[in-house]
PDB file of N, CA and C in Angstrom:
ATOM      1  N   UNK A   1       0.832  -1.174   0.000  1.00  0.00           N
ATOM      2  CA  UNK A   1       0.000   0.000   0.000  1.00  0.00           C
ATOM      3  C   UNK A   1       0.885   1.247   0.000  1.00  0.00           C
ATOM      4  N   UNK A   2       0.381   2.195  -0.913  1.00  0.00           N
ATOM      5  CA  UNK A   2       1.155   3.273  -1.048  1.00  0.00           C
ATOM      6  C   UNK A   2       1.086   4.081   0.599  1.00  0.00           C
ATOM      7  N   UNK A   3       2.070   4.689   0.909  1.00  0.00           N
ATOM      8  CA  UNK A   3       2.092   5.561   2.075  1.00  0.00           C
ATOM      9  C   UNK A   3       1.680   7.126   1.139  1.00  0.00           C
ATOM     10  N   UNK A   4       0.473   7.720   2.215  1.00  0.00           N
ATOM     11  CA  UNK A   4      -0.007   9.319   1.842  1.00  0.00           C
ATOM     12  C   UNK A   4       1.451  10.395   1.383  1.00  0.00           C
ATOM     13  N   UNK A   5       1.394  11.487   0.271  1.00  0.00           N
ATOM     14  CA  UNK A   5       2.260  12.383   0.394  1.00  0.00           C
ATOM     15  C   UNK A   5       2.385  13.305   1.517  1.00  0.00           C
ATOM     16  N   UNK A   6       3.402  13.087   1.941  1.00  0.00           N
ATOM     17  CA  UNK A   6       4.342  14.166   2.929  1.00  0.00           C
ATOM     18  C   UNK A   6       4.864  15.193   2.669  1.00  0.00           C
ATOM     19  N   UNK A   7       4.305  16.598   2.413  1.00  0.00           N
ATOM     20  CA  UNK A   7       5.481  17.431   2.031  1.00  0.00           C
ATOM     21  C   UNK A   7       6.510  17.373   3.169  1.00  0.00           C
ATOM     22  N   UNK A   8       7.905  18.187   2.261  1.00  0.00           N
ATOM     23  CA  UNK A   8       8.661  18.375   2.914  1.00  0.00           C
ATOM     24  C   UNK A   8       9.219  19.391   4.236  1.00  0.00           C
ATOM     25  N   UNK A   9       9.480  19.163   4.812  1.00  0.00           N
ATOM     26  CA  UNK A   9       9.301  20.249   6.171  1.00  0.00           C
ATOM     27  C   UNK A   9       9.578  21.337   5.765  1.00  0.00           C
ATOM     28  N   UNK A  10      10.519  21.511   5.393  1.00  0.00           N
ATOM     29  CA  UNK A  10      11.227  23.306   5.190  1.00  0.00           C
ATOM     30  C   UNK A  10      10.007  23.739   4.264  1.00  0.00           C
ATOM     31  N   UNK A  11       9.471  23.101   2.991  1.00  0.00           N
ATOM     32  CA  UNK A  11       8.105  23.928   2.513  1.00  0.00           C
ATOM     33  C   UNK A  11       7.471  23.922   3.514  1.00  0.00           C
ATOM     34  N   UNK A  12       6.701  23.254   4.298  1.00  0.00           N
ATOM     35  CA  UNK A  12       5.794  23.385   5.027  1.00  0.00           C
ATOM     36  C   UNK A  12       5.893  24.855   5.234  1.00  0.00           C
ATOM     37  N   UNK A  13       6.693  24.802   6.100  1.00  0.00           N
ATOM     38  CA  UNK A  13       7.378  25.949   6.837  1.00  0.00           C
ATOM     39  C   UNK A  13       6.746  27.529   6.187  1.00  0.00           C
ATOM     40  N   UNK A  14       7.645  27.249   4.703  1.00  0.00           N
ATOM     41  CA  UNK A  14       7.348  28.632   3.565  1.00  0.00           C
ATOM     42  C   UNK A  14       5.988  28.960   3.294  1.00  0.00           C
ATOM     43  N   UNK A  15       5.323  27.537   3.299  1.00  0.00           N
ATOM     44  CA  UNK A  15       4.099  27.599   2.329  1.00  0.00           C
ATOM     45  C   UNK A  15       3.018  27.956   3.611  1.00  0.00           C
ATOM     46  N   UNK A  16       3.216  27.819   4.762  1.00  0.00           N
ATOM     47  CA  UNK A  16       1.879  27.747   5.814  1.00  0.00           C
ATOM     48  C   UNK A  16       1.709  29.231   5.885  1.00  0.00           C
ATOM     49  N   UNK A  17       0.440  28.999   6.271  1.00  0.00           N
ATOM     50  CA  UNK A  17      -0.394  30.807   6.506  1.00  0.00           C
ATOM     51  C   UNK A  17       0.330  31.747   5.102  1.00  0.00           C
ATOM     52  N   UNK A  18       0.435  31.041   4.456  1.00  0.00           N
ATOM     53  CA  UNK A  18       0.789  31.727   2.831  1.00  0.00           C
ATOM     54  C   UNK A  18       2.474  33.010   3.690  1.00  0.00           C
ATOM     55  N   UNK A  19       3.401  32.186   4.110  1.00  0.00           N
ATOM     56  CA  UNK A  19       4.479  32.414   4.694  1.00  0.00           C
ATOM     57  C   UNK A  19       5.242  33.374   3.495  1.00  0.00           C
ATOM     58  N   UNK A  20       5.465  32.322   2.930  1.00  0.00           N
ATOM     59  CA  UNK A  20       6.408  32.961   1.480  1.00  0.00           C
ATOM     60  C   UNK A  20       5.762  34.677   0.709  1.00  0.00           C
ATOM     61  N   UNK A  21       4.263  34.177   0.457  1.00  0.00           N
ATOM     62  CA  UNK A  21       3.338  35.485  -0.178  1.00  0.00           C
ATOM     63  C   UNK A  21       4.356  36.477   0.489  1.00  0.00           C
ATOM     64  N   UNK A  22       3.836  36.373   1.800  1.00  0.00           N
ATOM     65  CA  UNK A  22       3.868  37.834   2.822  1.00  0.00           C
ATOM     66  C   UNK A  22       5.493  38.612   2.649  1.00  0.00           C
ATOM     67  N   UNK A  23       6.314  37.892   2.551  1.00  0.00           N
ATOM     68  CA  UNK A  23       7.671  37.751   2.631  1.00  0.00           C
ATOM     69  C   UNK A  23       8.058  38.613   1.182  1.00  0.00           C
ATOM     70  N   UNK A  24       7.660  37.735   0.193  1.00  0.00           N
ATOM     71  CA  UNK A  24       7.558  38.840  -1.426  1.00  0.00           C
ATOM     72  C   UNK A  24       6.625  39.324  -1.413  1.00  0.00           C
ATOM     73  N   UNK A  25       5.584  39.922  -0.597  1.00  0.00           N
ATOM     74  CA  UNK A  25       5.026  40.896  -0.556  1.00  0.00           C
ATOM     75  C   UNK A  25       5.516  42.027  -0.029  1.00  0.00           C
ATOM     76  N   UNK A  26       6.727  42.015   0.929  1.00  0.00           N
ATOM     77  CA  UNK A  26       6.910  42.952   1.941  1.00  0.00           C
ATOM     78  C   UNK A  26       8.466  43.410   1.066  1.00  0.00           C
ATOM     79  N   UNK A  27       8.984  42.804   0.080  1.00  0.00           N
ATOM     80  CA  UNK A  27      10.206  42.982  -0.757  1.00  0.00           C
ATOM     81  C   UNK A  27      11.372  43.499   0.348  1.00  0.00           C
ATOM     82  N   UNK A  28      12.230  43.414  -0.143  1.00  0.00           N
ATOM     83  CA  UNK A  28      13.991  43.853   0.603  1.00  0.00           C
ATOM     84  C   UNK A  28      14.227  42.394  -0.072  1.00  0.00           C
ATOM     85  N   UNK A  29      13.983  41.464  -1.091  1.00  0.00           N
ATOM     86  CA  UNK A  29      14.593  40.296  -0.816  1.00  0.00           C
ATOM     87  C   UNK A  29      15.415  40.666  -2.505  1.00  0.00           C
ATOM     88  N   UNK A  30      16.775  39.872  -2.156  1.00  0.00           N
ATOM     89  CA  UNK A  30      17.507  39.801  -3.409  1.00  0.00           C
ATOM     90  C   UNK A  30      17.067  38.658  -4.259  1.00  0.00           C
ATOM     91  N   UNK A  31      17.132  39.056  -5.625  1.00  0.00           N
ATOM     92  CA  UNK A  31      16.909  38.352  -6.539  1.00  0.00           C
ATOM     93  C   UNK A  31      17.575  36.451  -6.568  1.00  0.00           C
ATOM     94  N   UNK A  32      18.288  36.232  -6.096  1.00  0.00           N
ATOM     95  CA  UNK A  32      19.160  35.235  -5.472  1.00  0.00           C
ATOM     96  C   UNK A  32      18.260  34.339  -4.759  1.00  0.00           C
ATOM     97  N   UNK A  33      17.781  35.229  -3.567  1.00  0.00           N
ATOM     98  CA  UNK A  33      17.019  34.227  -2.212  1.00  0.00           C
ATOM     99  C   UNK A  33      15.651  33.839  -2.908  1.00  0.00           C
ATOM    100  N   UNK A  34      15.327  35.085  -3.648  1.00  0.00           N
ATOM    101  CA  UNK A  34      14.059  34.833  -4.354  1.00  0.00           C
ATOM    102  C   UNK A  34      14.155  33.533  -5.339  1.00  0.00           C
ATOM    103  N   UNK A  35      15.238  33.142  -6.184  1.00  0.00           N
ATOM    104  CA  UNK A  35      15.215  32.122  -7.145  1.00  0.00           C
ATOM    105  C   UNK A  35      15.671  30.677  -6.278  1.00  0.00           C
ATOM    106  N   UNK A  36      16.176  30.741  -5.324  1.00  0.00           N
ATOM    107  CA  UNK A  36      16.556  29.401  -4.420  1.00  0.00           C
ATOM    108  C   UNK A  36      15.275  29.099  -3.347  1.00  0.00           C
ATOM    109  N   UNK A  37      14.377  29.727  -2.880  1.00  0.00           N
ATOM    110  CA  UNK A  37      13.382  29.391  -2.152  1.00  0.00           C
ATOM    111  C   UNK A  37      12.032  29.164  -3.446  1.00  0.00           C
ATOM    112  N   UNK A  38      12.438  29.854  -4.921  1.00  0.00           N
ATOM    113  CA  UNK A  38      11.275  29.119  -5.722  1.00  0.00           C
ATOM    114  C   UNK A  38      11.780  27.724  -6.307  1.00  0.00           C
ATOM    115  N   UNK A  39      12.927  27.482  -6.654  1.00  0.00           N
ATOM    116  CA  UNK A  39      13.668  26.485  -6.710  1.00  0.00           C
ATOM    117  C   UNK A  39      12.977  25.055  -5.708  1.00  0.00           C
ATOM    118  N   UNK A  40      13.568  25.329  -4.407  1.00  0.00           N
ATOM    119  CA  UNK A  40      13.053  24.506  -3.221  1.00  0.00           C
ATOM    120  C   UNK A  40      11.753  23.974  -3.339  1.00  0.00           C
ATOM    121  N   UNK A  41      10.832  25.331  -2.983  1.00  0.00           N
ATOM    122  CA  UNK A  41       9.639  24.783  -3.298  1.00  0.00           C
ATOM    123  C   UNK A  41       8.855  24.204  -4.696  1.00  0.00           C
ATOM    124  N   UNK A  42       9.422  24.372  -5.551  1.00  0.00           N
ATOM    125  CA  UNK A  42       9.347  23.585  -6.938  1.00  0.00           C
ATOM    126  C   UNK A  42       9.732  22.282  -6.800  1.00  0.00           C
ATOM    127  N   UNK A  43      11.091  21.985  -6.060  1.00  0.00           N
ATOM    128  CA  UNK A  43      11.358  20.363  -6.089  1.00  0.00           C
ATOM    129  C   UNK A  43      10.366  19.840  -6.004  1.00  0.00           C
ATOM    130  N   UNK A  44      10.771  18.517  -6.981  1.00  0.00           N
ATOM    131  CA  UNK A  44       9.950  17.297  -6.362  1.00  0.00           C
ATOM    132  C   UNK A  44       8.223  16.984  -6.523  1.00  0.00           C
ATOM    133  N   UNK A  45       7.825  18.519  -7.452  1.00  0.00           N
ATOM    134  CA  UNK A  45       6.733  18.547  -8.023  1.00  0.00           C
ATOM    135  C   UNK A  45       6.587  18.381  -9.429  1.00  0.00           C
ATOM    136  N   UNK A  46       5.226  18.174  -9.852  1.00  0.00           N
ATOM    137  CA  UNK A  46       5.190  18.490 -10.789  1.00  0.00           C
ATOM    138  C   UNK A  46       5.692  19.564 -12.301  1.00  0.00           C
ATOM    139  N   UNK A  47       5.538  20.805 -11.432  1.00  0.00           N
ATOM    140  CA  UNK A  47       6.455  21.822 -12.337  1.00  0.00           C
ATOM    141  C   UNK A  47       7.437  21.270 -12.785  1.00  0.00           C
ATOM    142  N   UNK A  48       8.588  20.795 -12.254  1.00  0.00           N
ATOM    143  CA  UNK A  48       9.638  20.693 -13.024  1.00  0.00           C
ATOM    144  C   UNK A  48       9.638  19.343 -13.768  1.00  0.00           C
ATOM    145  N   UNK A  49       8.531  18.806 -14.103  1.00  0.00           N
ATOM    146  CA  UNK A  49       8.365  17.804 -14.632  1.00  0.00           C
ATOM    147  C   UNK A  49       9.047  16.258 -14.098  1.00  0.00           C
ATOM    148  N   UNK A  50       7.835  15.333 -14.741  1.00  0.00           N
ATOM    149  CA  UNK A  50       7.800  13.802 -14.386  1.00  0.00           C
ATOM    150  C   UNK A  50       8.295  12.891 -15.436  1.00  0.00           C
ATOM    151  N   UNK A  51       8.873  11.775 -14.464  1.00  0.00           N
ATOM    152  CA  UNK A  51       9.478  10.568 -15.205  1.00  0.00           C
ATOM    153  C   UNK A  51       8.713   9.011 -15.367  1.00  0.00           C
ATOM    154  N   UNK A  52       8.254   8.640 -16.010  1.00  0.00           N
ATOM    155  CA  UNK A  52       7.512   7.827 -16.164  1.00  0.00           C
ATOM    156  C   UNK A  52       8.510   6.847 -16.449  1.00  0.00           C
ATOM    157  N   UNK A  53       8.122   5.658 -15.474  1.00  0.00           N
ATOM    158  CA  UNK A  53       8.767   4.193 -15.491  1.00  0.00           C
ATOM    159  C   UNK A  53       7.881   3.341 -15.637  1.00  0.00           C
ATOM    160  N   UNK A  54       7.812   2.321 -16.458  1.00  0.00           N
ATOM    161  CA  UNK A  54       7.358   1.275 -16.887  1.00  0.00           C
ATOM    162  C   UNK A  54       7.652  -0.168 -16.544  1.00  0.00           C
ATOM    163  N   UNK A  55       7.199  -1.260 -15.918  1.00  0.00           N
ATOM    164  CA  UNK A  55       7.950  -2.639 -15.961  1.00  0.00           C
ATOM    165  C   UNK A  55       8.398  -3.023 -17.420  1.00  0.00           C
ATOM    166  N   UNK A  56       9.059  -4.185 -17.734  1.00  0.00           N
ATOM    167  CA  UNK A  56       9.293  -4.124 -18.454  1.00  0.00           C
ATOM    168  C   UNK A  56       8.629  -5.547 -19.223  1.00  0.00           C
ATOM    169  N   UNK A  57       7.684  -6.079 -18.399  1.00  0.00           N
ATOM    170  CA  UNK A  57       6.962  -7.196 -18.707  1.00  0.00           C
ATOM    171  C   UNK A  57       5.570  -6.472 -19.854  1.00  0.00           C
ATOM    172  N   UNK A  58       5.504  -6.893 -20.788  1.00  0.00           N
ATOM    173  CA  UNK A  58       4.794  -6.479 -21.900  1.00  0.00           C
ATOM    174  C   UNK A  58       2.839  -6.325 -20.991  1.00  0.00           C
ATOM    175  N   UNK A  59       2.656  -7.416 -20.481  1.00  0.00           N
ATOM    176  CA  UNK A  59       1.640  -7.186 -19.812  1.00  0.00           C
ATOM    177  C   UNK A  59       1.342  -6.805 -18.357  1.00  0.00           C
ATOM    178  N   UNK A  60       2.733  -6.176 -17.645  1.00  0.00           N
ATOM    179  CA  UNK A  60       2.944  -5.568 -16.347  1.00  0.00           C
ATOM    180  C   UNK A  60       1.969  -4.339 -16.013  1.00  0.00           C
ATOM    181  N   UNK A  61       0.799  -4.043 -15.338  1.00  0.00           N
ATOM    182  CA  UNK A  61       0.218  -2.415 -15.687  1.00  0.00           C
ATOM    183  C   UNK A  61       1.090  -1.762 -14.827  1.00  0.00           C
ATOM    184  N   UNK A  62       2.264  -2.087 -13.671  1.00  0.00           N
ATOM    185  CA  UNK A  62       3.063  -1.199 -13.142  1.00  0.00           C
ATOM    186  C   UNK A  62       3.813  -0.552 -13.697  1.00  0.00           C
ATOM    187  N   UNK A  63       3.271   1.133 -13.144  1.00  0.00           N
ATOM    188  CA  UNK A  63       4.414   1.994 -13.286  1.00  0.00           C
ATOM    189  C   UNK A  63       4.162   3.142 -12.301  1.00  0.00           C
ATOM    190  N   UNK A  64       5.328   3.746 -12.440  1.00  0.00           N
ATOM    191  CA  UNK A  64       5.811   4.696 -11.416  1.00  0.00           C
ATOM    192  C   UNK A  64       6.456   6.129 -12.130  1.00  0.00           C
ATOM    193  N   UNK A  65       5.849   6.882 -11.573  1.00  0.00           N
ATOM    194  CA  UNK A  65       6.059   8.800 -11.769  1.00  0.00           C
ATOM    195  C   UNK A  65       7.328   9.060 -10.777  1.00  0.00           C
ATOM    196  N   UNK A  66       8.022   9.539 -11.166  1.00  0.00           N
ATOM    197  CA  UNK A  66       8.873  10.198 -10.558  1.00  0.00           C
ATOM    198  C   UNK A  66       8.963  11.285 -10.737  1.00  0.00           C
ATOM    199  N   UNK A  67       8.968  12.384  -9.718  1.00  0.00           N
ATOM    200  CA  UNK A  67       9.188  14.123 -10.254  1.00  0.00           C
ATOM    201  C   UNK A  67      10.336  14.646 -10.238  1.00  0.00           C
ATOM    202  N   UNK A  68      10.637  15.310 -10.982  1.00  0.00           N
ATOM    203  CA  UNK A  68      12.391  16.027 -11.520  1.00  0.00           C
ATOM    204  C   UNK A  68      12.329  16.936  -9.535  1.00  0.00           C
ATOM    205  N   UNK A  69      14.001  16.783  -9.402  1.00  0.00           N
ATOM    206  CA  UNK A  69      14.406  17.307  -8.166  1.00  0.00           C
ATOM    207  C   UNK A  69      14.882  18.802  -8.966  1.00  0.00           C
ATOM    208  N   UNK A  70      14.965  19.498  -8.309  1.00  0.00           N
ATOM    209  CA  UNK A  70      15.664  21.224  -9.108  1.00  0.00           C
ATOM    210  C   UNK A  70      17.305  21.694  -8.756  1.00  0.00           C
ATOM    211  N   UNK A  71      17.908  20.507  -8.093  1.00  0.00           N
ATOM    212  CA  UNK A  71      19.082  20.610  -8.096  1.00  0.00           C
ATOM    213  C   UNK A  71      19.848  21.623  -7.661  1.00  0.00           C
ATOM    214  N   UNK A  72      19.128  22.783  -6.568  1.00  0.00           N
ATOM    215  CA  UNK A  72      19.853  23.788  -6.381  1.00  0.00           C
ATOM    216  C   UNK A  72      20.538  23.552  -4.891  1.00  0.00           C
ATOM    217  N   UNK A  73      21.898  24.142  -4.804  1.00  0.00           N
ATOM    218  CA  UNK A  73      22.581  23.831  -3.734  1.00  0.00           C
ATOM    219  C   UNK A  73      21.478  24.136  -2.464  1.00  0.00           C
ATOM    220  N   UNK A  74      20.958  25.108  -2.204  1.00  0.00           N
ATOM    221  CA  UNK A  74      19.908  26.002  -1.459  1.00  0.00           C
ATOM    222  C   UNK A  74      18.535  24.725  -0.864  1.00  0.00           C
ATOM    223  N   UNK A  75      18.506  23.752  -1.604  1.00  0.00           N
ATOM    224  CA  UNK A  75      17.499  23.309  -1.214  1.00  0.00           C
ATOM    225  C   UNK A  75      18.075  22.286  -0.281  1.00  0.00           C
ATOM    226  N   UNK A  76      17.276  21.675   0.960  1.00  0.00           N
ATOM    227  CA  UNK A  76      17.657  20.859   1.339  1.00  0.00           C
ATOM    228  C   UNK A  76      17.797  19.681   0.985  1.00  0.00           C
ATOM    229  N   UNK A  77      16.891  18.964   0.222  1.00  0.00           N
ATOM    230  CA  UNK A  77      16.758  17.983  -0.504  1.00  0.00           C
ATOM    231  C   UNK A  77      18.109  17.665  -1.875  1.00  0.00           C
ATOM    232  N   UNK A  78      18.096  18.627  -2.519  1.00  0.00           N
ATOM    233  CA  UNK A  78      19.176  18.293  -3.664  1.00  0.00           C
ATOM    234  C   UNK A  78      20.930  18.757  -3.048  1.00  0.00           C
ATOM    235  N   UNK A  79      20.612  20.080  -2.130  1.00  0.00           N
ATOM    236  CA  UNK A  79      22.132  20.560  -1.353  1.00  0.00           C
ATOM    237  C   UNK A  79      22.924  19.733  -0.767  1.00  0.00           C
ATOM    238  N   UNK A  80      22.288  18.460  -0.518  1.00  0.00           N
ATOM    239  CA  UNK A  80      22.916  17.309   0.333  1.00  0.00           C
ATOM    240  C   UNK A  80      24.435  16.742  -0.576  1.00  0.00           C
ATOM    241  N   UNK A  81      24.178  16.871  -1.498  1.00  0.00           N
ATOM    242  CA  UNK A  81      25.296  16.232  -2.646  1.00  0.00           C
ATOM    243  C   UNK A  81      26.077  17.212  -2.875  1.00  0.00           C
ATOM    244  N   UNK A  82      25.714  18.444  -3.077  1.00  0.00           N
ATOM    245  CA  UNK A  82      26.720  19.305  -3.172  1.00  0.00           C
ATOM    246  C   UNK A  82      27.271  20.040  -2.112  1.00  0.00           C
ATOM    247  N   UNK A  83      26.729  19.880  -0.492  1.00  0.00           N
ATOM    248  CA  UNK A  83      27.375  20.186   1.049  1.00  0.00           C
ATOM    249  C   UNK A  83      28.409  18.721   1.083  1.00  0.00           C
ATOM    250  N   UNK A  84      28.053  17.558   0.737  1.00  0.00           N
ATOM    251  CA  UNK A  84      29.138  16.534   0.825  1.00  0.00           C
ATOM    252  C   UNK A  84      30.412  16.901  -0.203  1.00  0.00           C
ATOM    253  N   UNK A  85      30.251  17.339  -1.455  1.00  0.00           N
ATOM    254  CA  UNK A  85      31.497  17.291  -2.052  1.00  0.00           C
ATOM    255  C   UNK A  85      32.465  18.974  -1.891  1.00  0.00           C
ATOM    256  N   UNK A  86      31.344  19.495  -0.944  1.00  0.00           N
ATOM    257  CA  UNK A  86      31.890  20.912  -0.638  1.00  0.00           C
ATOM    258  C   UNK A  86      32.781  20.611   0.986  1.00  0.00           C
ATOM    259  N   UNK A  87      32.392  19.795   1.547  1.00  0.00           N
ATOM    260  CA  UNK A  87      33.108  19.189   2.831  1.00  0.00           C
ATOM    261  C   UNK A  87      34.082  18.570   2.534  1.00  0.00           C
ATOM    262  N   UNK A  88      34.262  17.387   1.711  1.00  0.00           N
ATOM    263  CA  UNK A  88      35.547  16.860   0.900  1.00  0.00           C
ATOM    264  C   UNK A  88      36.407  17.657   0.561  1.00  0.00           C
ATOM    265  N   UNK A  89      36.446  18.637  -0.219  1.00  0.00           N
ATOM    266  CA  UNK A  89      37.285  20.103  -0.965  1.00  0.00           C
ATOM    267  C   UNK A  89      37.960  20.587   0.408  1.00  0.00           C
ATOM    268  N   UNK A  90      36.963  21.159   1.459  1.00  0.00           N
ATOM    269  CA  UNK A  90      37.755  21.371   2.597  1.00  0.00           C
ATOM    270  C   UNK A  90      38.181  21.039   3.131  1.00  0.00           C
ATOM    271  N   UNK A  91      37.866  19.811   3.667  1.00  0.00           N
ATOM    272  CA  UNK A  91      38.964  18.658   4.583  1.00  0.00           C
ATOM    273  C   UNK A  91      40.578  18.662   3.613  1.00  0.00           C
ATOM    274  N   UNK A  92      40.289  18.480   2.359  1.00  0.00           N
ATOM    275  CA  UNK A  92      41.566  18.216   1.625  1.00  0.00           C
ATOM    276  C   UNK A  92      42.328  19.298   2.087  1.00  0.00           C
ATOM    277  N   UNK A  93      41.656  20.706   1.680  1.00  0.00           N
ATOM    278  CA  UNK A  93      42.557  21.893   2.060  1.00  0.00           C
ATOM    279  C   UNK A  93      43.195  22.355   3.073  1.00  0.00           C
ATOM    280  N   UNK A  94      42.430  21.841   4.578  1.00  0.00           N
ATOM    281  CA  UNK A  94      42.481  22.249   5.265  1.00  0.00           C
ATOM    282  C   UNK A  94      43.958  21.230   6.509  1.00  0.00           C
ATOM    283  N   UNK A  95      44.875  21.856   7.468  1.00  0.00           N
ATOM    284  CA  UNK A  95      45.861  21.035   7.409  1.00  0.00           C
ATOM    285  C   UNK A  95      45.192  19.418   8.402  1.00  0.00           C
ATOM    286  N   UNK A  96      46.074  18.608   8.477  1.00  0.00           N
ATOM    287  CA  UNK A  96      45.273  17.716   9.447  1.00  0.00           C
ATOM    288  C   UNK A  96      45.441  17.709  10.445  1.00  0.00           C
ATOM    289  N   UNK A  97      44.430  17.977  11.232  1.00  0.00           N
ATOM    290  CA  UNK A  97      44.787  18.392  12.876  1.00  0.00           C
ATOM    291  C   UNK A  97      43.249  18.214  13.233  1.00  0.00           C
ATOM    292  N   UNK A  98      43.210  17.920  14.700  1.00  0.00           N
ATOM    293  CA  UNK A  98      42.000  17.404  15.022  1.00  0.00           C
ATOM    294  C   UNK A  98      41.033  18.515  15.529  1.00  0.00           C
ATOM    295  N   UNK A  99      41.304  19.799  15.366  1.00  0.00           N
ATOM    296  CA  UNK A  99      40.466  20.977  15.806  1.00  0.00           C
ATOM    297  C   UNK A  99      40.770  21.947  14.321  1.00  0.00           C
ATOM    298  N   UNK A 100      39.978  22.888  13.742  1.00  0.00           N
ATOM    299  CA  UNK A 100      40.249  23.968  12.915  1.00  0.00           C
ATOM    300  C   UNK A 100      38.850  25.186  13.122  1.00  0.00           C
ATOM    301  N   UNK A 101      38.870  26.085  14.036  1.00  0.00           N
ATOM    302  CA  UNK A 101      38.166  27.031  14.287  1.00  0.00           C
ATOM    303  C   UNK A 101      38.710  28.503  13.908  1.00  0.00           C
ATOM    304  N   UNK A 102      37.875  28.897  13.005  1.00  0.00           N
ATOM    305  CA  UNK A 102      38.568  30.237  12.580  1.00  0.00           C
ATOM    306  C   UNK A 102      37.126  31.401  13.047  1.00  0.00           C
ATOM    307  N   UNK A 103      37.733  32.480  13.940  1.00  0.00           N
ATOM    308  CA  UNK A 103      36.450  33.446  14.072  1.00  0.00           C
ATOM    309  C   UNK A 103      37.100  34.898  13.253  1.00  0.00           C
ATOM    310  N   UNK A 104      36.288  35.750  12.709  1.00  0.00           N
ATOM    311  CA  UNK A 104      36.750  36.935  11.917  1.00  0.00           C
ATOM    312  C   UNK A 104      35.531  37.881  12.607  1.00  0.00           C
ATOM    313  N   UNK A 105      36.092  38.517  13.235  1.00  0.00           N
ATOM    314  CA  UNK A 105      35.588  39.727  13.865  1.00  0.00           C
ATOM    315  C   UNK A 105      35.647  41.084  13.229  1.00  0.00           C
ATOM    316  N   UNK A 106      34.655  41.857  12.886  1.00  0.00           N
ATOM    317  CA  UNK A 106      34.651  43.142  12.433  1.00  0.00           C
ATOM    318  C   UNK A 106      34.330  44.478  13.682  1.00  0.00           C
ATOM    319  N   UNK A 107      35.263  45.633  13.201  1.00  0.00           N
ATOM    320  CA  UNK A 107      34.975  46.620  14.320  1.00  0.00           C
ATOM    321  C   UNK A 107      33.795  47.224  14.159  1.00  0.00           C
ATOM    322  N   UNK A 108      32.706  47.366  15.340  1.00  0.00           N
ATOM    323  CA  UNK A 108      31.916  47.927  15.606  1.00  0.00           C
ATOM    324  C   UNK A 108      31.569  49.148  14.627  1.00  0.00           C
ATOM    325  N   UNK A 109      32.588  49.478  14.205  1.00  0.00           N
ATOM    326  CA  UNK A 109      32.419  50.820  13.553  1.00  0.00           C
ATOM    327  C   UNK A 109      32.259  50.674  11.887  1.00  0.00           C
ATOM    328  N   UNK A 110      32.591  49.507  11.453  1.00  0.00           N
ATOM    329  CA  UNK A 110      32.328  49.002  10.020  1.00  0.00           C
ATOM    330  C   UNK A 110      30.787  47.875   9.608  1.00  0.00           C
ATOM    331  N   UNK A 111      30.025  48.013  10.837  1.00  0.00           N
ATOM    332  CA  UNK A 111      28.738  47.105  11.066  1.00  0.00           C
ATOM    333  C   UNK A 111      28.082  48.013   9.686  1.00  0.00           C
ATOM    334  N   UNK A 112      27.912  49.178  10.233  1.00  0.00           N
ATOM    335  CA  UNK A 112      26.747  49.733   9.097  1.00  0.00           C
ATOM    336  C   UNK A 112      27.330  49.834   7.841  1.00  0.00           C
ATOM    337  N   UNK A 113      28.545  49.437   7.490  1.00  0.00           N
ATOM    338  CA  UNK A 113      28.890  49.054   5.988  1.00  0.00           C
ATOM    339  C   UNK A 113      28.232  47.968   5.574  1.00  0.00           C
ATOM    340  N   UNK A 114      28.308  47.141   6.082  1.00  0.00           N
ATOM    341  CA  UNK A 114      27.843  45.632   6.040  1.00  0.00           C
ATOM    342  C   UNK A 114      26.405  45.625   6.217  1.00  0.00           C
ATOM    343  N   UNK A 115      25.607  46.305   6.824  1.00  0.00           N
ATOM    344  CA  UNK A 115      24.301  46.115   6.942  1.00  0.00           C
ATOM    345  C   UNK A 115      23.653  46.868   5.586  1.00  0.00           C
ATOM    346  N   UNK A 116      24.131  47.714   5.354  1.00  0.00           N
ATOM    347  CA  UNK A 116      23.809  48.770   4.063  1.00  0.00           C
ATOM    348  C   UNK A 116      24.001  47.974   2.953  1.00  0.00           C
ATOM    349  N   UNK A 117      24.878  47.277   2.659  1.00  0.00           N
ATOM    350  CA  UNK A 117      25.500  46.420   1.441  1.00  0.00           C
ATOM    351  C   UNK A 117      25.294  44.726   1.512  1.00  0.00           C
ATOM    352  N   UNK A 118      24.406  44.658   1.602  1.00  0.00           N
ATOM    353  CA  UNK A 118      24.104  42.871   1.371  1.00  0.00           C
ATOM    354  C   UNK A 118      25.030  42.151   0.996  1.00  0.00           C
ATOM    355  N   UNK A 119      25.485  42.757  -0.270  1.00  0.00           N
ATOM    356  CA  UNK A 119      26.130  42.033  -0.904  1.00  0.00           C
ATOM    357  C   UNK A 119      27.356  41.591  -0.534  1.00  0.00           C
ATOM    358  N   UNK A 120      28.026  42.192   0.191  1.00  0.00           N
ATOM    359  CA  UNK A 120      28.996  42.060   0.978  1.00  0.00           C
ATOM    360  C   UNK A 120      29.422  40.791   2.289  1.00  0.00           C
ATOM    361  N   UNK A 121      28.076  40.711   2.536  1.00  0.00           N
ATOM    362  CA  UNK A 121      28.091  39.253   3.489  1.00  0.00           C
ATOM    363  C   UNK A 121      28.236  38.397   2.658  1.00  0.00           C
TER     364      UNK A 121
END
């Protein structure tokens, strides 16, 4: 027996009490956050289109839909593959030692550069 669809938590999240609307309704958002949270919530639906599998027994009626994932690092679902080979890259780089904590502190007095300029974080 098929188990009911589950969305995924983090939509939940966007999509409840129309979360997301309010959010691009209220704008300050960069074009960026805007295309990785439509991304997300696109996975795994229909929009980005389905894969149709077939048995391969001539008189089998099984088959199975699969929906295209959207592959963006941002989502939780597809980011998983690309946070693993982004952890690999760093371990390589990084020397071998059983602690590596780096903190970068800015002076108080350069905050409102950084808050003014997004882009900059």
């Amino acid at each position: 027996m098929l188990s009911a669809f589950t969305p995924r938590p983090l939509k939940r999240l966007f999509t409840a009490n129309q979360c997301w609307t309010s959010f691009l309704d209220a704008g300050g958002l960069r074009d960026i956050e805007v295309e990785a949270v439509t991304k997300m919530l696109a996975c795994g639906t229909r929009i980005l289109g389905v894969k149709e599998y077939n048995c391969d027994k001539p008189d089998c009626p099984h088959v199975r839909y699969v929906t295209n994932s959207c592959g963006s690092r941002a989502c939780p679902s597809c980011g998983k593959k690309a946070t693993d080979l982004w952890i690999a890259t760093q371990l390589n780089r990084l020397p071998d030692c059983d602690w590596v904590h780096l903190v970068f502190t800015l002076p108080d007095t350069l905050w409102p550069v950084f808050e003014s300029n997004r882009w900059l974080r």
